[in-house]
Protein backbone atom coordinates (compact mmCIF):
# COMPACT_ATOMS: atom_id res chain seq x y z
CA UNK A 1 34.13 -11.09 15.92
CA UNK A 2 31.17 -9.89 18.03
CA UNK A 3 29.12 -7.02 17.97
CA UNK A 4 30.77 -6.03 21.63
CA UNK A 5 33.95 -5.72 19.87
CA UNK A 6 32.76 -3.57 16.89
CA UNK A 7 30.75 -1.07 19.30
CA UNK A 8 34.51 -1.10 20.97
CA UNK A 9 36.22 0.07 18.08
CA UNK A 10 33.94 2.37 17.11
CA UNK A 11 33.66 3.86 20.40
CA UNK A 12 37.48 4.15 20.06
CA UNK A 13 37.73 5.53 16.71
CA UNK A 14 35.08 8.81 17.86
CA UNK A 15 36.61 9.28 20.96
CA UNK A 16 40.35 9.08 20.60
CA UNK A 17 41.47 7.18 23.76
CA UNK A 18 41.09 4.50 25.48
CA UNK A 19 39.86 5.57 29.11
CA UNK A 20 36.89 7.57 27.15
CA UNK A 21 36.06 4.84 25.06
CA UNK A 22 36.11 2.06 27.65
CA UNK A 23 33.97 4.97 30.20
CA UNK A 24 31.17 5.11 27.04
CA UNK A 25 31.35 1.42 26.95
CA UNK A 26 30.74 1.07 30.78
CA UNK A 27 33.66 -1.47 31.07
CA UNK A 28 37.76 -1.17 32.18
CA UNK A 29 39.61 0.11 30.08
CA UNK A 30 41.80 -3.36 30.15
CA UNK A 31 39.07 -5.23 29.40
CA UNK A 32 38.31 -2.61 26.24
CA UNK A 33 41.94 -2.70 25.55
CA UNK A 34 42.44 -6.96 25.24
CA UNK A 35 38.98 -7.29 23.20
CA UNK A 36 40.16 -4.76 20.74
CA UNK A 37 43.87 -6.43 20.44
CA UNK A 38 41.95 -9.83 19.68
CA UNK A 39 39.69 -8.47 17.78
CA UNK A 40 42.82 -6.91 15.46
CA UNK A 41 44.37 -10.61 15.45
CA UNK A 42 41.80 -12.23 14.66
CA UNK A 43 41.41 -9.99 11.42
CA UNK A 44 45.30 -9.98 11.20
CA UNK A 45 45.46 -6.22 11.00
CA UNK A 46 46.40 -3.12 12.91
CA UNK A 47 43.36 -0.84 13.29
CA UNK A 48 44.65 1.53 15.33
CA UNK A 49 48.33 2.98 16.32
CA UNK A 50 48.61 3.70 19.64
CA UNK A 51 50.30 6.79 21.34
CA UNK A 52 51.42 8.48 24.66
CA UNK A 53 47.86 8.69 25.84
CA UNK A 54 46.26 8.90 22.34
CA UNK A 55 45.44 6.23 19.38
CA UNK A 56 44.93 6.87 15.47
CA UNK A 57 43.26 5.07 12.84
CA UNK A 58 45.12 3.09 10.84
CA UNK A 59 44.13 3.35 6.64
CA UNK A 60 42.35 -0.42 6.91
CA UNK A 61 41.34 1.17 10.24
CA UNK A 62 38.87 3.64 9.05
CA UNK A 63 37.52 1.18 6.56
CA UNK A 64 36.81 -1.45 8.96
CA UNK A 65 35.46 1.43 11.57
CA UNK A 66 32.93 2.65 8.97
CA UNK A 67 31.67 -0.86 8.30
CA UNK A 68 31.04 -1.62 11.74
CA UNK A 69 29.07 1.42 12.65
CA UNK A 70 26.84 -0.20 9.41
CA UNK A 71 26.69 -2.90 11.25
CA UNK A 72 25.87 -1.92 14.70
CA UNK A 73 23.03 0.22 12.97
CA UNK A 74 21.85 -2.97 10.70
CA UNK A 75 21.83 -4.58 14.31
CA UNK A 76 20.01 -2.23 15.84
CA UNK A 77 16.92 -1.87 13.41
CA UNK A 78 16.66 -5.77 13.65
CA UNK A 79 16.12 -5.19 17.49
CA UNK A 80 13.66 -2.50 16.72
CA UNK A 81 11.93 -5.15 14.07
CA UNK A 82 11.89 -7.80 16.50
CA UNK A 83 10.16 -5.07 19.28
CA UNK A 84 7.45 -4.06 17.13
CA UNK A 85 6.57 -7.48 16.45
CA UNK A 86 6.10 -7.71 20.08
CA UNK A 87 3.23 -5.16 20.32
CA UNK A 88 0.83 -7.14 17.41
CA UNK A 89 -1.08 -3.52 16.93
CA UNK A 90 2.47 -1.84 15.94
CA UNK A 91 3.15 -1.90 12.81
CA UNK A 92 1.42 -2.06 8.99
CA UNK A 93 -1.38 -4.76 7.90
CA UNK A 94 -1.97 -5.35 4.72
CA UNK A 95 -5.73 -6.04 4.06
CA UNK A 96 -7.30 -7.25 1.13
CA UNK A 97 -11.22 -5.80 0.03
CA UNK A 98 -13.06 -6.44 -2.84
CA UNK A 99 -14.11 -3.91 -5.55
CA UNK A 100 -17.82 -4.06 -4.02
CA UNK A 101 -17.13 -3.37 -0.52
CA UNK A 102 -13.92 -1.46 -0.28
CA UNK A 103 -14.97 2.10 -1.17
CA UNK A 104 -18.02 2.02 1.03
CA UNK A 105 -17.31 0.33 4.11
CA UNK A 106 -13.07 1.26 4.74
CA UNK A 107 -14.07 5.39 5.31
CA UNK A 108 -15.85 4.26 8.46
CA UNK A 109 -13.48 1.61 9.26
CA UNK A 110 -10.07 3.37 9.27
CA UNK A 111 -11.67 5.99 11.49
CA UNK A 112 -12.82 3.02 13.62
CA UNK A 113 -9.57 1.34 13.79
CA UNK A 114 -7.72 4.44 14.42
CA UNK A 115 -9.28 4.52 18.33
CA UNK A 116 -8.55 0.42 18.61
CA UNK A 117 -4.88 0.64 16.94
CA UNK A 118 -3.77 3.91 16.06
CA UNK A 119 -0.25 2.57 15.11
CA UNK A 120 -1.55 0.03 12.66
CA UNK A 121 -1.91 1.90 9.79
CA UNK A 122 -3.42 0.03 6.42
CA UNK A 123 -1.86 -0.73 3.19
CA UNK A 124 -5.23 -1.52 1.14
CA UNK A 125 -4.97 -4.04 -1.80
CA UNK A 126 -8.77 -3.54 -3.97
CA UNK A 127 -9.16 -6.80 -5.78
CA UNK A 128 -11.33 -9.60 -7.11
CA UNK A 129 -12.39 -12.17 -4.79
CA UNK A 130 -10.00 -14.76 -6.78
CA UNK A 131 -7.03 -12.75 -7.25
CA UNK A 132 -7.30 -11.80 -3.11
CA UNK A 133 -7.61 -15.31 -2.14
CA UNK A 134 -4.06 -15.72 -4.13
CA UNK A 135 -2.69 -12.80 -2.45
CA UNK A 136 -3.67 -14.14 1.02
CA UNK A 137 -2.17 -17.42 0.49
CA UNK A 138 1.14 -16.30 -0.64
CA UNK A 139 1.09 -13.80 2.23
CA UNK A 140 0.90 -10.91 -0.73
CA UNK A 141 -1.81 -9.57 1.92
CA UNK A 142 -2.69 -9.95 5.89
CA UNK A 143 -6.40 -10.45 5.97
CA UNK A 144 -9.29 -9.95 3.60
CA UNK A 145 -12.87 -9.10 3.71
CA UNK A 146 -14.84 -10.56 1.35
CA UNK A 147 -18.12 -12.13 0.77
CA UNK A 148 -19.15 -15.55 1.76
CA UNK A 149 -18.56 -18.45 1.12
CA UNK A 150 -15.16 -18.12 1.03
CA UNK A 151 -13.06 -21.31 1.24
CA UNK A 152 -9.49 -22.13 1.25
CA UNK A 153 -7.21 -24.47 2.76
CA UNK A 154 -5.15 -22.98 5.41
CA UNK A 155 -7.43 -20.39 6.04
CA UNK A 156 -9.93 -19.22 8.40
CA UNK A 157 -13.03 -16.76 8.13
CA UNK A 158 -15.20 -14.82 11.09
CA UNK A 159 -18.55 -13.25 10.12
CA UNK A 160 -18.39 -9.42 10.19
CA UNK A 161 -21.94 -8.37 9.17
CA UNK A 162 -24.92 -9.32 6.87
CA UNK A 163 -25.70 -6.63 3.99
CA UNK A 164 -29.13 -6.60 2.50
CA UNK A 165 -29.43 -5.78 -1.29
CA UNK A 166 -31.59 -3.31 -2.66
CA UNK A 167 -33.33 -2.13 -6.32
CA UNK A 168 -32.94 0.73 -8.15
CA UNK A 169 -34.67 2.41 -10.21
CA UNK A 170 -34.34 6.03 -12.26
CA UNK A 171 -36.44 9.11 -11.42
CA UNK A 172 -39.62 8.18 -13.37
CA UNK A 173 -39.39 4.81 -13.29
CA UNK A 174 -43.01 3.07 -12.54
CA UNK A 175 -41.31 1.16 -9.36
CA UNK A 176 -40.62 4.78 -7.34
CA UNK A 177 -42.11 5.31 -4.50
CA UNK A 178 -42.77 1.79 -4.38
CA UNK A 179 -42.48 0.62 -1.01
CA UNK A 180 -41.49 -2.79 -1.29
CA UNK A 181 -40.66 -5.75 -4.42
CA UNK A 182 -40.45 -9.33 -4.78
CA UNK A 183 -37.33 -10.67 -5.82
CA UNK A 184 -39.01 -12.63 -8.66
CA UNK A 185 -40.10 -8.85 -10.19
CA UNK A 186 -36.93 -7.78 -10.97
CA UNK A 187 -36.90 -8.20 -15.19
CA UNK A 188 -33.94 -9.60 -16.40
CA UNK A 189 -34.71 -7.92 -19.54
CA UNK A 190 -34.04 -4.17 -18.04
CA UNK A 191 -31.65 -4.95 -15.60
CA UNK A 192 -28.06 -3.81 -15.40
CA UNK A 193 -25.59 -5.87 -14.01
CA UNK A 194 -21.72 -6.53 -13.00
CA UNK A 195 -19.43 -8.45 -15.60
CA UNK A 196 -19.07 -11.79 -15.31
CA UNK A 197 -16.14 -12.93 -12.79
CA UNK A 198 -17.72 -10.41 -10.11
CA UNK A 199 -18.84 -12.74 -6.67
CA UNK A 200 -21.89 -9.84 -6.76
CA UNK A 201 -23.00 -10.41 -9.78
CA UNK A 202 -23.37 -14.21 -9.14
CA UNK A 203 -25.43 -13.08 -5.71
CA UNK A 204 -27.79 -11.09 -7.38
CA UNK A 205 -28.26 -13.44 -10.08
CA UNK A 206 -28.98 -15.91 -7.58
CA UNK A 207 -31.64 -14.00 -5.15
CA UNK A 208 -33.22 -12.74 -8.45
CA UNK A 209 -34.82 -15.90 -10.38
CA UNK A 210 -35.89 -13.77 -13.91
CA UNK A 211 -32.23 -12.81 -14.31
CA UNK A 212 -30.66 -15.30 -17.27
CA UNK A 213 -26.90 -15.52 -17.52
CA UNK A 214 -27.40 -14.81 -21.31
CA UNK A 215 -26.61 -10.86 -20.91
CA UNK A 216 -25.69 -8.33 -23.50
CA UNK A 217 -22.67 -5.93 -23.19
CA UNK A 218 -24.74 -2.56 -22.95
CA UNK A 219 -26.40 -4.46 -19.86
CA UNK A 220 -23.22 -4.71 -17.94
CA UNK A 221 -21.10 -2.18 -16.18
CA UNK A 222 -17.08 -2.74 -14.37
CA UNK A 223 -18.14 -1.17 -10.95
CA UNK A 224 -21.05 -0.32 -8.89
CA UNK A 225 -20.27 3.52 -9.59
CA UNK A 226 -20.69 2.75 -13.09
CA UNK A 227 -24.03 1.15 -12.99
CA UNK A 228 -25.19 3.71 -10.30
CA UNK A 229 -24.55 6.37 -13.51
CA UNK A 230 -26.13 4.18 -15.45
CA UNK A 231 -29.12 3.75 -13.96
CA UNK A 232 -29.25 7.58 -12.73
CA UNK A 233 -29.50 8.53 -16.71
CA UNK A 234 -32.58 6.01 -17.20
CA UNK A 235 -30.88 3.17 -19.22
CA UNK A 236 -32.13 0.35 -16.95
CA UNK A 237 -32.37 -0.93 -13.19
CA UNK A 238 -30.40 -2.51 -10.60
CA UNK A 239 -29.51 -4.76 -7.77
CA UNK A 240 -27.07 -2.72 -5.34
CA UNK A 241 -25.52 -3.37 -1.47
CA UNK A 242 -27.43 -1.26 0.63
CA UNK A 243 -23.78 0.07 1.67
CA UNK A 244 -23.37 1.93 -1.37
CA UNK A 245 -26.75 3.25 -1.27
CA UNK A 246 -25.56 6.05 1.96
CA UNK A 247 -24.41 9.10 1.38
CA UNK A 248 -22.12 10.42 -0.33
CA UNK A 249 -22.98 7.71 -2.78
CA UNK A 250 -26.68 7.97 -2.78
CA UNK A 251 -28.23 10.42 -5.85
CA UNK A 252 -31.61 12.05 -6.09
CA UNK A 253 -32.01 10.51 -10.02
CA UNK A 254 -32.18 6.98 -8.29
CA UNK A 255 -34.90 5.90 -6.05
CA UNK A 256 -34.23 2.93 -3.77
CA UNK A 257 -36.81 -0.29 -3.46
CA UNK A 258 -36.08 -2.24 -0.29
CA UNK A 259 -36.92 -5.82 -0.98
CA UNK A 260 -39.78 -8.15 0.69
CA UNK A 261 -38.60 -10.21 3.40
CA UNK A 262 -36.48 -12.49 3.52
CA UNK A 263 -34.69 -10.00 1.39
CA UNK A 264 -32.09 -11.39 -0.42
CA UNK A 265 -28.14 -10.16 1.47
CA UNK A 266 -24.84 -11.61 1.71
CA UNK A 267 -22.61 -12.21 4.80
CA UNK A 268 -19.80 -10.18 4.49
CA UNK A 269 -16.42 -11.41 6.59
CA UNK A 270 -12.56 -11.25 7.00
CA UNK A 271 -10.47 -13.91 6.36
CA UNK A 272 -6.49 -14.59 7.25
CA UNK A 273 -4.54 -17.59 7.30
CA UNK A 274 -4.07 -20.07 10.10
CA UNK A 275 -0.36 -19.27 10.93
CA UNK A 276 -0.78 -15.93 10.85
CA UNK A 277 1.10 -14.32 14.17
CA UNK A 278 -0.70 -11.32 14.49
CA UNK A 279 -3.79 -12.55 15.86
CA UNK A 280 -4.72 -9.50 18.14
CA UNK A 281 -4.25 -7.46 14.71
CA UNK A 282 -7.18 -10.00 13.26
CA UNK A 283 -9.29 -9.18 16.73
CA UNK A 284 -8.62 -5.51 16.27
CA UNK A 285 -10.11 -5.47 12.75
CA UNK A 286 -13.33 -7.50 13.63
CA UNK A 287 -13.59 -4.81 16.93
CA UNK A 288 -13.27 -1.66 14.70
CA UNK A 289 -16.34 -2.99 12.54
CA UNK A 290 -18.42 -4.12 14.91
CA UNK A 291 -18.00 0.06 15.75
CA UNK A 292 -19.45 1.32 13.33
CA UNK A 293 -22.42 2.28 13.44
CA UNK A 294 -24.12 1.84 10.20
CA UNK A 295 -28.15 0.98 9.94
CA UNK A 296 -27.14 -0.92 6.41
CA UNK A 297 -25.01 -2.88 8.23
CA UNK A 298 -26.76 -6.02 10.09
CA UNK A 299 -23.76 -7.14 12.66
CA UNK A 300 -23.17 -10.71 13.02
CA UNK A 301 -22.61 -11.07 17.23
């Protein structure tokens, strides 16, 4: 049984004879005629009965017909499959972004990416650092961007950009207006932080010397948005990525403090797995940030 012989009978079945069917089918009608009566032996039944100049279905007929038009169709969406996979820019991508970067930096890049790849669209998975390094190697997701270091086996990272961190403080606080700090002034004792098991939190803790790892609950918030609130209603300072300090995020009941240089940043990259056979999908993704055009962003070239 072939897939020439089941677009046969079908062809047969909608059009009622044989000189129609084998016209359709671009072949003699002999030739339509002998592949149909093999095709009916080697099955062992009669699909069609055949009269002066006309043929009819046979009961088994029908049921066979209707199962090979499923099957031509099943057919043809594996040729359509195998065509976008062709064009590497066709087609979803499922990226990976942690909490700390996603909400800030994918507004700009799905614009971006939209004048690289506009038939790429994104199916987003916002995760921990741990959980998306999982994800990526089970294949649960594409690519990720993340912060570095980043290591796994099997998988590969580029640079994307370098994001300085910043302070801040509440309206009031003695430190606005201040033009610059040293990362050794920022008081552990008044500082608000991520929970434990957040790769920012560990950043921050390292660039700032005073902060201990002996935190209290009411000194600890689940997202940036939450501390930003905090802070904003005077319950402490904090430690943020200056790409979550640009509007719409940034709030006139938080002043910013740019650090003294070096100022403490992390490098923030994408990551995907050796075998992965979309590699112009990869390039694509690394072109549409190095697009935007963000002043918090330092571009790694």
């Amino acid at each position: 049984m072939t897939l020439t012989e089941l677009r046969y009978i079908v062809a047969l079945a909608q059009e009622g004879r044989f000189s129609r069917a084998a016209e359709r089918c671009s072949v003699s009608q002999p030739t339509l005629s002998v592949a149909i009566q093999r095709l009916e032996e080697d099955l062992g039944v009669i699909l069609f009965e055949r009269g002066k100049g006309q043929v009819t279905l046979t009961d088994v007929g029908e049921q066979v017909v209707a199962q090979a038009a499923r099957a031509l169709e099943e057919a043809d969406r594996v040729r359509q499959i195998a065509h976008r996979g062709r064009n590497q820019l066709e087609g979803g991508l499922k990226l990976g972004v942690i909490h700390t970067i996603g909400p800030y930096l994918l507004p700009e890049l799905i614009v971006s990416l939209r004048q690289i790849a506009p038939d790429m669209p994104l199916a987003i998975e916002e995760n921990m650092t741990a959980t998306l390094a999982d994800m990526l190697r089970h294949g649960e997701v594409d690519a990720a961007i993340l912060a570095l270091p980043f290591e796994l086996p099997g998988v590969v990272t580029r640079p994307l950009y370098d994001e300085p961190f910043k302070v801040v403080v509440p309206q009031g606080h003695p430190w606005q207006g201040k033009q610059e700090i040293a990362s050794d002034e920022v008081d552990a004792e008044e500082v608000l932080l991520l929970k434990a098991g957040n790769c920012f939190r560990d950043q921050v803790m390292d660039a700032c010397p005073q902060i201990s790892g002996s935190d209290t609950e009411v000194r600890q918030g689940h997202s940036i948005e939450t501390i930003r609130c905090m802070v904003a209603s005077g319950f402490g300072l904090s430690v943020l990525p200056a790409g979550a300090l640009c509007k719409p995020y940034s709030t006139d009941l938080i002043s910013v403090v740019p650090f003294k240089a070096p100022a403490p940043s992390r490098r923030v990259a994408l990551a995907w797995r050796v075998g992965f056979t979309r590699p112009k999908a990869v390039e694509a993704l690394c072109q549409a940030v190095g697009l935007i055009d963000n002043p918090s962003y330092l571009h790694v070239r």
